[in-house]
Protein backbone atom coordinates (compact mmCIF):
# COMPACT_ATOMS: atom_id res chain seq x y z
CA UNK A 1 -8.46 3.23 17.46
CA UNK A 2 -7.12 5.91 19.38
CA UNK A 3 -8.89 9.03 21.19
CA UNK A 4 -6.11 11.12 20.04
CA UNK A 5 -5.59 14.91 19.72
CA UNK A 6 -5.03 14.15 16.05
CA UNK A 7 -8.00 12.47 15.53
CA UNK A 8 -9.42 15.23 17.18
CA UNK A 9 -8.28 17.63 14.93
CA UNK A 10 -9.52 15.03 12.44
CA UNK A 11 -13.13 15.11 13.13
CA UNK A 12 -12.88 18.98 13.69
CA UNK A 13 -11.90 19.38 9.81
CA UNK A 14 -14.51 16.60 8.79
CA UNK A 15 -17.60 18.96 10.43
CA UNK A 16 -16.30 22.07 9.77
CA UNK A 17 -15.32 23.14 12.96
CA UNK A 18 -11.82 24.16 13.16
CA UNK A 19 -12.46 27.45 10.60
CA UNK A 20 -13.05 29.82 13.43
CA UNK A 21 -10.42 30.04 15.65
CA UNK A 22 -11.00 30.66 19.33
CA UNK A 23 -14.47 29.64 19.09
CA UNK A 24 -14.78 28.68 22.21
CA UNK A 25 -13.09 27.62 25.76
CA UNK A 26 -12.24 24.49 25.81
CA UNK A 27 -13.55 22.43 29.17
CA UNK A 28 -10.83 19.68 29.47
CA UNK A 29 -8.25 20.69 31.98
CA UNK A 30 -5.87 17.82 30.42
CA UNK A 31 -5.65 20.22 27.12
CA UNK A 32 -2.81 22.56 27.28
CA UNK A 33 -4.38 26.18 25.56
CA UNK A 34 -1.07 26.27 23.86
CA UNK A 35 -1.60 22.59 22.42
CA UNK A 36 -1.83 23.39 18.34
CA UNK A 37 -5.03 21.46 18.54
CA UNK A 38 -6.51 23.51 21.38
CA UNK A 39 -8.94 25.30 19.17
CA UNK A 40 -10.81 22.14 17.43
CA UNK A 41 -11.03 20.20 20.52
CA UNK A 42 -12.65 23.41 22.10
CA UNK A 43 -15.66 23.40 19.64
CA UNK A 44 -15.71 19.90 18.94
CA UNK A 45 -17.15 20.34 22.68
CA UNK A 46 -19.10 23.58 22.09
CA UNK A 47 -20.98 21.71 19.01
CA UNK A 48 -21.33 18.82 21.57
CA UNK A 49 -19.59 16.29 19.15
CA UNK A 50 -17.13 15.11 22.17
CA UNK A 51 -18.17 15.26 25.34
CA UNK A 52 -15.04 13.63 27.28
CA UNK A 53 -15.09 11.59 30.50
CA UNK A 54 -17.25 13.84 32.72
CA UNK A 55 -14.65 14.48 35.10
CA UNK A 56 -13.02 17.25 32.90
CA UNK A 57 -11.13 15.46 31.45
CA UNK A 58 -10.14 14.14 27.49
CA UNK A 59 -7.56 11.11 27.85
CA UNK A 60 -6.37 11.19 24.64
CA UNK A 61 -4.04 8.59 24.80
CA UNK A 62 -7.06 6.37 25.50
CA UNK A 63 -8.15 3.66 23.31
CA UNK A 64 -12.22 4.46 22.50
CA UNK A 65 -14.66 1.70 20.53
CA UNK A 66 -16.33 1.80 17.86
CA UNK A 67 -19.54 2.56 20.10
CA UNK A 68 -18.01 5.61 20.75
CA UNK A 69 -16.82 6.95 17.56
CA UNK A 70 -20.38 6.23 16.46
CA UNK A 71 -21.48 8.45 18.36
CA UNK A 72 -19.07 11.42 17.33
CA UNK A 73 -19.95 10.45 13.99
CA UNK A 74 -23.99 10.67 14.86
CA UNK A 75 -23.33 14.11 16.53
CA UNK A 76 -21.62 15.52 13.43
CA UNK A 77 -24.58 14.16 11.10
CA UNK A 78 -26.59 15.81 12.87
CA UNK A 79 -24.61 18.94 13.25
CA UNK A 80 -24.59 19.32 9.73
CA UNK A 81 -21.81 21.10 7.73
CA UNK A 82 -18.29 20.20 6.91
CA UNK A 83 -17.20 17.32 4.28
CA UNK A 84 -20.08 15.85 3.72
CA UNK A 85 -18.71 12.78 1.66
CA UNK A 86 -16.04 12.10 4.19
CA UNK A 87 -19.07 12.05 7.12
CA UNK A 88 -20.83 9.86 4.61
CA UNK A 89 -18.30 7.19 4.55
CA UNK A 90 -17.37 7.29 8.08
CA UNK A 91 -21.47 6.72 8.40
CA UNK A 92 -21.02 3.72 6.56
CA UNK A 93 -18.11 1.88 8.26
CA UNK A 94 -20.08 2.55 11.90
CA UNK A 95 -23.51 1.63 9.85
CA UNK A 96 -24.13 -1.13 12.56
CA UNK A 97 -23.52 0.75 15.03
CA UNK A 98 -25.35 4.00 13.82
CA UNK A 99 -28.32 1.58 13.56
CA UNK A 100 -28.01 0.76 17.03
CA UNK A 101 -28.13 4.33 18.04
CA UNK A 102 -31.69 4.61 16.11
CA UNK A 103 -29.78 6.38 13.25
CA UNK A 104 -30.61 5.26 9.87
CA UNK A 105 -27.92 5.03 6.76
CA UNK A 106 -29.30 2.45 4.76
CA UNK A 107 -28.84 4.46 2.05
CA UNK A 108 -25.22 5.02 2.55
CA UNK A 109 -25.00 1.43 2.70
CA UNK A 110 -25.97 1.09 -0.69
CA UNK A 111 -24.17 3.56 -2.04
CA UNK A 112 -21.23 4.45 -0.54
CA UNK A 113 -17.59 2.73 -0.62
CA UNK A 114 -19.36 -0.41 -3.19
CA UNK A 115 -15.66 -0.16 -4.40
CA UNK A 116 -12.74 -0.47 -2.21
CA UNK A 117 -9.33 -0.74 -2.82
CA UNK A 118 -6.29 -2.04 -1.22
CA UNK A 119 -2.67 -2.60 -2.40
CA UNK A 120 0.63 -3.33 -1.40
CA UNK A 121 4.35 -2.33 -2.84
CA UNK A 122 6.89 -3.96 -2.31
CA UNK A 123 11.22 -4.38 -2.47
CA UNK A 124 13.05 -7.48 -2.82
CA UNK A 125 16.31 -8.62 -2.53
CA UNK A 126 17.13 -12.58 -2.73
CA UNK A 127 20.35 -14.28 -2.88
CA UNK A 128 20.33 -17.76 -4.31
CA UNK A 129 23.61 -19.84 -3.52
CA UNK A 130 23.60 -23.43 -5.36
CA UNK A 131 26.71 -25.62 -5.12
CA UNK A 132 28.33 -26.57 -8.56
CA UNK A 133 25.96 -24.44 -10.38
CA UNK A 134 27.54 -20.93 -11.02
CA UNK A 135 24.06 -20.17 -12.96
CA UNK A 136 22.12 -20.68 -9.62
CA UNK A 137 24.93 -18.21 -7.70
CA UNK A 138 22.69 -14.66 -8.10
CA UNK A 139 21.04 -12.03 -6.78
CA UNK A 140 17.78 -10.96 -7.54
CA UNK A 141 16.37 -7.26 -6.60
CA UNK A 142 13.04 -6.23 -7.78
CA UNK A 143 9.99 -4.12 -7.19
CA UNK A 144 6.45 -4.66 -7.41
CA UNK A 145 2.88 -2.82 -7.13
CA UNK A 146 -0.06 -5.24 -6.02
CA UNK A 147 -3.72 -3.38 -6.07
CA UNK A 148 -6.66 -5.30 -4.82
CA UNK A 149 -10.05 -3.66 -5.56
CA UNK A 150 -13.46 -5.64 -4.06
CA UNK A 151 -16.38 -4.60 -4.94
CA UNK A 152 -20.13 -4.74 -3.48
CA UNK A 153 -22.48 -6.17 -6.12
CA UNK A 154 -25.20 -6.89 -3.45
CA UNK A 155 -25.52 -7.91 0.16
CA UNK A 156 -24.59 -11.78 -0.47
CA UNK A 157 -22.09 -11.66 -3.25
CA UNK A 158 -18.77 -9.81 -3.69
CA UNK A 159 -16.56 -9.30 -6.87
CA UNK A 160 -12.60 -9.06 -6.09
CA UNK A 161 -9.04 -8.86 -8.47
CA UNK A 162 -5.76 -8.79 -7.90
CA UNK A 163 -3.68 -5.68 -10.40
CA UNK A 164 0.03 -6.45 -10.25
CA UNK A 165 2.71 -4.54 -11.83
CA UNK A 166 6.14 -6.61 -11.93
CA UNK A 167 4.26 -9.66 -11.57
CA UNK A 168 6.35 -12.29 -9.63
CA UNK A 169 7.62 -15.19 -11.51
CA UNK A 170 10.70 -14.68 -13.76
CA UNK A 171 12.15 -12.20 -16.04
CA UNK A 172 8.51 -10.50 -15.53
CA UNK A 173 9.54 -8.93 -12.06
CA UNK A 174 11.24 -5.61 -12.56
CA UNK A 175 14.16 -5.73 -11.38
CA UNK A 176 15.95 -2.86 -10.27
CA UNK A 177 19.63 -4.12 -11.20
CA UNK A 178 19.58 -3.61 -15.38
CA UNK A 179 17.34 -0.02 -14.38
CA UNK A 180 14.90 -1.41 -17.43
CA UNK A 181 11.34 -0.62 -17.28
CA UNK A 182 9.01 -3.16 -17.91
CA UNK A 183 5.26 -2.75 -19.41
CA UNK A 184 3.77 -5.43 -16.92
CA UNK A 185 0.30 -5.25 -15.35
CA UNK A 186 -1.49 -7.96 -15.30
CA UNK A 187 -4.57 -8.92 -13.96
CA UNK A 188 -3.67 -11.95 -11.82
CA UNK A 189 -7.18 -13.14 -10.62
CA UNK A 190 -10.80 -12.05 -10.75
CA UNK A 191 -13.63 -13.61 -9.27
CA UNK A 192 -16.89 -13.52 -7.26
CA UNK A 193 -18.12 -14.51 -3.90
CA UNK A 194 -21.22 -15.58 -2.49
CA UNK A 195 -21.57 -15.91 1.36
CA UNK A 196 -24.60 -17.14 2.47
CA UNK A 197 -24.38 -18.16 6.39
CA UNK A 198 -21.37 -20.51 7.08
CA UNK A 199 -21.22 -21.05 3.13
CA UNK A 200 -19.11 -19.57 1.12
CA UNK A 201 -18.94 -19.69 -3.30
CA UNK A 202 -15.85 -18.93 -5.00
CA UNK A 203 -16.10 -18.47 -8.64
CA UNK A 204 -14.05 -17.20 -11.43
CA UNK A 205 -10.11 -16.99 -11.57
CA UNK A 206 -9.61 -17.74 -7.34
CA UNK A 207 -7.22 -17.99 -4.49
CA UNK A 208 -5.91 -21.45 -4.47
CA UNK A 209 -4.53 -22.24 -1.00
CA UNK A 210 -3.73 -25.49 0.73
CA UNK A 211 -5.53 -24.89 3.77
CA UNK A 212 -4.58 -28.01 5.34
CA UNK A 213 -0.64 -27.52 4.64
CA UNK A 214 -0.98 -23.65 4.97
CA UNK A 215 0.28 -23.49 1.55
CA UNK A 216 3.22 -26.09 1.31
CA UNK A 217 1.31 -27.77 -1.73
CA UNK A 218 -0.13 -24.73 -3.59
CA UNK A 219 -0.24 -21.35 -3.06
CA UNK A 220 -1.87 -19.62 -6.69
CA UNK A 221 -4.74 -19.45 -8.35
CA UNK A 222 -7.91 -21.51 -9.78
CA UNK A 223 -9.88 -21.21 -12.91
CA UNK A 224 -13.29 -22.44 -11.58
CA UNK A 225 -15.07 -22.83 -8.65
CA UNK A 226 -14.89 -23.93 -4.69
CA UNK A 227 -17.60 -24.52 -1.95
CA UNK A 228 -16.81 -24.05 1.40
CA UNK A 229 -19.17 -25.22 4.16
CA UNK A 230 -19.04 -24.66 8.04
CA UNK A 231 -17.64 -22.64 10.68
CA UNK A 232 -14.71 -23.98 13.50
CA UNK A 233 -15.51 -27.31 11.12
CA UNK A 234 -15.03 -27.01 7.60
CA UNK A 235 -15.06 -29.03 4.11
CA UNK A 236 -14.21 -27.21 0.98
CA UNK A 237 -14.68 -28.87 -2.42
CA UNK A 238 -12.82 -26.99 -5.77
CA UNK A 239 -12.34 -28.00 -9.71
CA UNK A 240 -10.99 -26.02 -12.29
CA UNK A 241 -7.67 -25.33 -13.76
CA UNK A 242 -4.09 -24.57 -12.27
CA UNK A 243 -1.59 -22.72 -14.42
CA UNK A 244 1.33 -25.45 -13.80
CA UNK A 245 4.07 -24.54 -15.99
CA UNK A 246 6.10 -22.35 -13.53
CA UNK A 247 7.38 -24.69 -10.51
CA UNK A 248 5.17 -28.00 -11.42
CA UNK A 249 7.66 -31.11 -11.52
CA UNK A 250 9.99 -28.58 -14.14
CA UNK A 251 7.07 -29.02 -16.51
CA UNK A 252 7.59 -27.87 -20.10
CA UNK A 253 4.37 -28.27 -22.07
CA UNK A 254 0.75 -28.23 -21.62
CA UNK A 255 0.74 -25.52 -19.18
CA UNK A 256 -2.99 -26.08 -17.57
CA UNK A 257 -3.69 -28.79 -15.45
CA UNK A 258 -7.05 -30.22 -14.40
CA UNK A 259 -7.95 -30.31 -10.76
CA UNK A 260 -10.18 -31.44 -8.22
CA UNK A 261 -10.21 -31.80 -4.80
CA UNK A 262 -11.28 -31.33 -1.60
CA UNK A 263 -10.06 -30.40 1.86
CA UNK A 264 -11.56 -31.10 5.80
CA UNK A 265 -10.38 -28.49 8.21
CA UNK A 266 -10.89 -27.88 11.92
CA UNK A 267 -9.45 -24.62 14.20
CA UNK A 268 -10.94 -23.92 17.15
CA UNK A 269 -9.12 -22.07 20.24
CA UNK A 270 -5.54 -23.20 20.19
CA UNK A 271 -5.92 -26.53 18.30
CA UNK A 272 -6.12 -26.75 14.39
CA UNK A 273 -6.16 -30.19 12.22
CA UNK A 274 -6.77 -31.22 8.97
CA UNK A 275 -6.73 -33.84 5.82
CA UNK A 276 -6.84 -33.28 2.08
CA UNK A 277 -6.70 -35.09 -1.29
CA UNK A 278 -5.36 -32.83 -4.59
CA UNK A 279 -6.36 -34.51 -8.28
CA UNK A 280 -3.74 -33.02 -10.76
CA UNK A 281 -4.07 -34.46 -14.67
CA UNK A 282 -2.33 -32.95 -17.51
CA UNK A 283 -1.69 -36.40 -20.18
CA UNK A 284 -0.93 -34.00 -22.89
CA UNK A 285 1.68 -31.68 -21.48
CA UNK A 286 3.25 -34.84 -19.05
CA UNK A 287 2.67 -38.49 -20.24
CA UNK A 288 6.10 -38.58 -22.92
CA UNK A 289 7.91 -36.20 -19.79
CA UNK A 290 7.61 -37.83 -16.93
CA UNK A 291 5.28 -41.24 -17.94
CA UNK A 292 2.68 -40.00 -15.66
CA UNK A 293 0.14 -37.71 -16.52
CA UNK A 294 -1.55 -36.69 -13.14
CA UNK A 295 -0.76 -36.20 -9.41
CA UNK A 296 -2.44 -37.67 -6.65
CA UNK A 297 -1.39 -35.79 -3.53
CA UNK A 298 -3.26 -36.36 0.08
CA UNK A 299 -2.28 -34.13 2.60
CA UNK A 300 -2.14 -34.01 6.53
CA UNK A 301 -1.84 -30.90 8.90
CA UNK A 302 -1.66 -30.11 12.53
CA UNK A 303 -1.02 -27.14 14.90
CA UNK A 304 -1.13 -26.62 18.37
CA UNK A 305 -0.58 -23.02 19.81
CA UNK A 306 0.37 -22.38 23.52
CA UNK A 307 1.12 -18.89 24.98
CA UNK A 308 2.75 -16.65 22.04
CA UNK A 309 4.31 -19.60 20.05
CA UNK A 310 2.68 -22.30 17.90
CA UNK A 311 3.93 -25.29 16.64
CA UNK A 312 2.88 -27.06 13.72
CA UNK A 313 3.51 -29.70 10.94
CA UNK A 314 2.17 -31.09 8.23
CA UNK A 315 2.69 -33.74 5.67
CA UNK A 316 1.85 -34.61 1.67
CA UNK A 317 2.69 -37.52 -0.06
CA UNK A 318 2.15 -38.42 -3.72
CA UNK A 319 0.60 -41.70 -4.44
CA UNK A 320 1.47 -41.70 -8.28
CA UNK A 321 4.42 -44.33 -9.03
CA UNK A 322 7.73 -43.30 -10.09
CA UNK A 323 7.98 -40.66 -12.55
CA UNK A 324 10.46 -41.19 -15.20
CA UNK A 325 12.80 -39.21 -17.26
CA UNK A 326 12.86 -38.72 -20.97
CA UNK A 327 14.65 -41.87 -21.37
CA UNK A 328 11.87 -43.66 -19.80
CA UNK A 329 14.17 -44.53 -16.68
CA UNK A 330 12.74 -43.62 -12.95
CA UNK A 331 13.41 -40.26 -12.09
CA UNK A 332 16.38 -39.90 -9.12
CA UNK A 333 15.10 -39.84 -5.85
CA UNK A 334 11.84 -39.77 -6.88
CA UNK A 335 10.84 -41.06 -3.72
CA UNK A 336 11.88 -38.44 -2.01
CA UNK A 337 10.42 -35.94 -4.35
CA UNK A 338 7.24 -37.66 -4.04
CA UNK A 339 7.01 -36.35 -0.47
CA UNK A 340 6.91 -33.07 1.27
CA UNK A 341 6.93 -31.63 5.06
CA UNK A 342 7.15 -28.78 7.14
CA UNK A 343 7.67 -28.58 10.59
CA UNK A 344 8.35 -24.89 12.44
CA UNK A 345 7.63 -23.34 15.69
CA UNK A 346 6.28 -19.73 15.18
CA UNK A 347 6.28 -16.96 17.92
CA UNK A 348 4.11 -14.20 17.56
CA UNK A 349 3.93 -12.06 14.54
CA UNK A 350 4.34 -8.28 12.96
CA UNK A 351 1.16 -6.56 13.02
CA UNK A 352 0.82 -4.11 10.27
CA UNK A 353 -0.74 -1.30 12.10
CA UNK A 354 1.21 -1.64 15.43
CA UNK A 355 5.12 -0.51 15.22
CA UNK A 356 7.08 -2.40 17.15
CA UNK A 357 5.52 -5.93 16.88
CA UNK A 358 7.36 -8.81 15.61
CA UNK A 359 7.54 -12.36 14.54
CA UNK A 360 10.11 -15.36 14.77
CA UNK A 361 10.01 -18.69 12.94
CA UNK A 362 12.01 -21.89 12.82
CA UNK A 363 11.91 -25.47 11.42
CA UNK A 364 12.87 -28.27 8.66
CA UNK A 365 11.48 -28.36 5.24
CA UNK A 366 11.58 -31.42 2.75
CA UNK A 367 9.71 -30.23 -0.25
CA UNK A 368 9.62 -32.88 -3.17
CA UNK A 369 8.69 -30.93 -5.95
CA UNK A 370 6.21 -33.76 -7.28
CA UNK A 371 4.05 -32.52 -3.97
CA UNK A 372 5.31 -29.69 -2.98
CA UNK A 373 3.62 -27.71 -6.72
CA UNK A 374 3.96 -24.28 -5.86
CA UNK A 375 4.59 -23.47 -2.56
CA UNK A 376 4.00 -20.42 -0.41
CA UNK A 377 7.41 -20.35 1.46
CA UNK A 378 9.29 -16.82 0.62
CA UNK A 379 12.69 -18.40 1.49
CA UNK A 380 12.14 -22.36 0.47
CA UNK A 381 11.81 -23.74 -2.53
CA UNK A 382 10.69 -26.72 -4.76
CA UNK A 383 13.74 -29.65 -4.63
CA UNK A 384 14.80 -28.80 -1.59
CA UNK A 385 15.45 -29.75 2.13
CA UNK A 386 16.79 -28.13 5.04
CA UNK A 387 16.63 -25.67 8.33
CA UNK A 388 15.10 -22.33 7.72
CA UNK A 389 14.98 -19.06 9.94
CA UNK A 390 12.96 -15.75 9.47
CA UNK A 391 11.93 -12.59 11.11
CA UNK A 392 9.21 -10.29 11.03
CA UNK A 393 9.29 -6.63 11.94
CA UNK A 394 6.29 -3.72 11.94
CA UNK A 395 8.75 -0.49 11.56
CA UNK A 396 6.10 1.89 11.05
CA UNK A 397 2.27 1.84 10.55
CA UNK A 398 1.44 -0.91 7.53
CA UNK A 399 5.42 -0.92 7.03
CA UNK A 400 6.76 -4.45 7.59
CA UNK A 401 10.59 -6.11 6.84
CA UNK A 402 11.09 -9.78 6.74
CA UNK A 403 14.02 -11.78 6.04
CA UNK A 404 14.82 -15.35 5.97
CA UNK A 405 17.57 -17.68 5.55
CA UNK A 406 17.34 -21.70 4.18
CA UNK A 407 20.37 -23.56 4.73
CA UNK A 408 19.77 -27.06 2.80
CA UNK A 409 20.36 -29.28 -0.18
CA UNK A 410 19.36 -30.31 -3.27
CA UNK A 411 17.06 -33.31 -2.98
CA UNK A 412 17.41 -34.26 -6.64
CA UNK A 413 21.37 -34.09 -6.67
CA UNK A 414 22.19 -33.72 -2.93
CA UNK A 415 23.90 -29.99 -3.66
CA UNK A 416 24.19 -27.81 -1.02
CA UNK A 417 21.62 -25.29 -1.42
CA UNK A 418 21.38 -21.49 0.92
CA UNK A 419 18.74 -18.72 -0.04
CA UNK A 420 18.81 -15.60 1.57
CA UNK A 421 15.91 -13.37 1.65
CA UNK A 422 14.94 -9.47 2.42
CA UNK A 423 11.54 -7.98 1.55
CA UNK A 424 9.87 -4.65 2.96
CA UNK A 425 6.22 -4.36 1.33
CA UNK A 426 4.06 -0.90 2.57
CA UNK A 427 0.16 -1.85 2.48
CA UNK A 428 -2.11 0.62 1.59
């Protein structure tokens, strides 16, 4: 955080001292008097909230820690005064370290900030380009509010949801071309969890990643539970359901698949590896569709990072034999759809709340869509295979563009196949 004369001004407001104007002189030669926050730095230091370097001066384009903001924050508390409920939740952010200066705020641990929220909107434009299919040949510009409240239930467990408006899959997004409104909240997931040590307890409707492929299997959300154990070395274990009627294999009935699986990661320094197995069943909704009625997808992943890039691949493969088609004749290329891998080279990355920072990524994608379910890619999608670029870019504080291009084919008809993607999302 930075020592600035705003946040100056800042903590003068919080404590009340910036009502009385020329209060006092101000002892920091590197404040100009005619600086507009001259006045609250000068009794900031009269009230002895700041005290500066020692060598009369304030730096305030110096970075300070959160040491030292705790100890602003234990000056004002004991100053007295000012907002009150804003000192009180500053008190409990710095609670460790306010405890470290022998000031007490267990009670504002308890009771302060047990719900926080945070959100994101966002704008998106997509152009989907499929040859021979004038259908696939659009344009797709939407909107969409994301809130994500947590909240404290004790000192092991937390509760979390996810609040979207525009909710992204289908005619549900609301998209700004037709200027319709659309009545869409929906509350996407909901669950507790439970850390105790290096374990951690997922319950209720939960994040469903594919650590091990960073999301080129699934990227949604469970009905049920998972059980994470360990720290640089992990193994998770989940079983539930997975909603499976939006990119599964094209599915059209019996929309909930059972699942179990597990997963066995390791990331440590600049090395991460990892293996996992993915149970999908579904008889019902899939036996007289495709002639199989489950998935059984095992999954590899590497990375390696050096400098400001990393590089990193990983592969799935479903073990199931050849689906078929309503006919009862093997699906085409259902090899190849039976597979799925990504391989890309990554440099750096936009970091929301530093302007300026970017992001660059490159690679090949093959993603069968009998194990590649419901991937996370913004700019690749199920059935397809092909080179892929993208960008990320911080404009402004928690302000962020991407955009992406895929330049591929088909893998079920061998169709040339380009996506072009543009998304800025503000995070709140």
């Amino acid at each position: 955080m930075k020592k600035s004369l705003i946040s100056a001004l800042t903590t003068a407001l919080v404590v009340g001292a910036a009502s009385t104007t020329f209060a006092a002189a101000n002892p920091f030669e590197d404040v100009p008097a005619d600086h507009w926050a001259y006045d609250a730095i000068a009794q900031l230091a009269a009230d002895g909230v700041i005290e500066g370097y020692g060598d009369g001066t304030y730096r305030g384009d110096q970075e300070i820690t959160r040491y030292e903001m705790a100890q602003m924050i234990a000056r004002a508390m004991a100053k007295g005064g000012g907002d009150k409920a804003l000192i009180d939740k500053l008190a409990a952010e710095f609670a460790d370290e306010l405890n470290n200066l022998g000031v007490r705020v267990a009670a504002l641990e308890k009771k302060v900030d047990n719900v926080k929220w945070k959100g994101e909107l966002r704008y998106q434009f997509t152009k989907h380009s499929m040859e021979g299919r004038n259908d696939r040949d659009k344009h797709n510009n939407f909107a969409q509010l994301r809130l994500k409240p947590s909240m404290t239930i004790n000192k092991n467990w937390t509760g979390m949801a996810g609040i979207y408006y525009g909710a992204n899959n289908g005619a549900s997004k609301q998209n700004l071309s037709t200027a319709k409104n659309i009545d869409d909240f929906q509350l996407r997931w909901a669950c507790v969890q439970g850390v105790y040590g290096n374990t951690t307890i997922d319950l209720g409707k939960t994040f469903f990643f594919t650590n091990v492929d960073e999301g080129m299997v699934m990227d949604d959300y469970l009905s049920g539970g998972r059980v994470t154990f360990g720290k640089d070395l992990k193994f998770a274990v989940a079983a539930g359901r997975v909603d499976t009627s939006d990119n599964w294999m094209g599915l059209t009935g019996g929309s909930a698949s059972s699942y179990v699986g597990g997963e066995l990661t390791y990331n440590k320094n600049k090395f991460s590896a990892g293996v996992g197995y993915h149970h999908f069943s579904n008889e019902e909704g899939w036996k007289n569709q495709y002639g199989e009625g489950s998935a059984d997808i095992w999954v590899l992943g590497l990375g390696y990072k050096f400098g400001d890039f990393r590089l990193s691949g990983a592969y799935a493969q479903n073990t199931k034999g050849d689906y078929t088609n309503a006919a009862g004749d093997p699906v085409s290329n259902s090899s190849a759809q039976r597979r799925a891998y990504n391989i890309q080279l990554t440099y750096k990355g936009a970091k929301a709340n530093k302007p300026g920072t970017f992001g660059i990524e490159a690679g090949y994608r093959h993603l069968g869509k009998y194990a590649s379910l419901m991937p996370t890619y913004d700019y690749s999608l199920p059935d397809t295979k092909g080179w892929f670029i993208g960008t990320n870019v911080t404009l402004l504080p928690n302000t962020i563009l991407m955009l992406g291009y895929t330049d591929g084919k088909t893998i079920s008809g061998d169709k040339g196949d380009r996506l072009y993607f543009s998304r800025i999302k503000f995070l709140f």
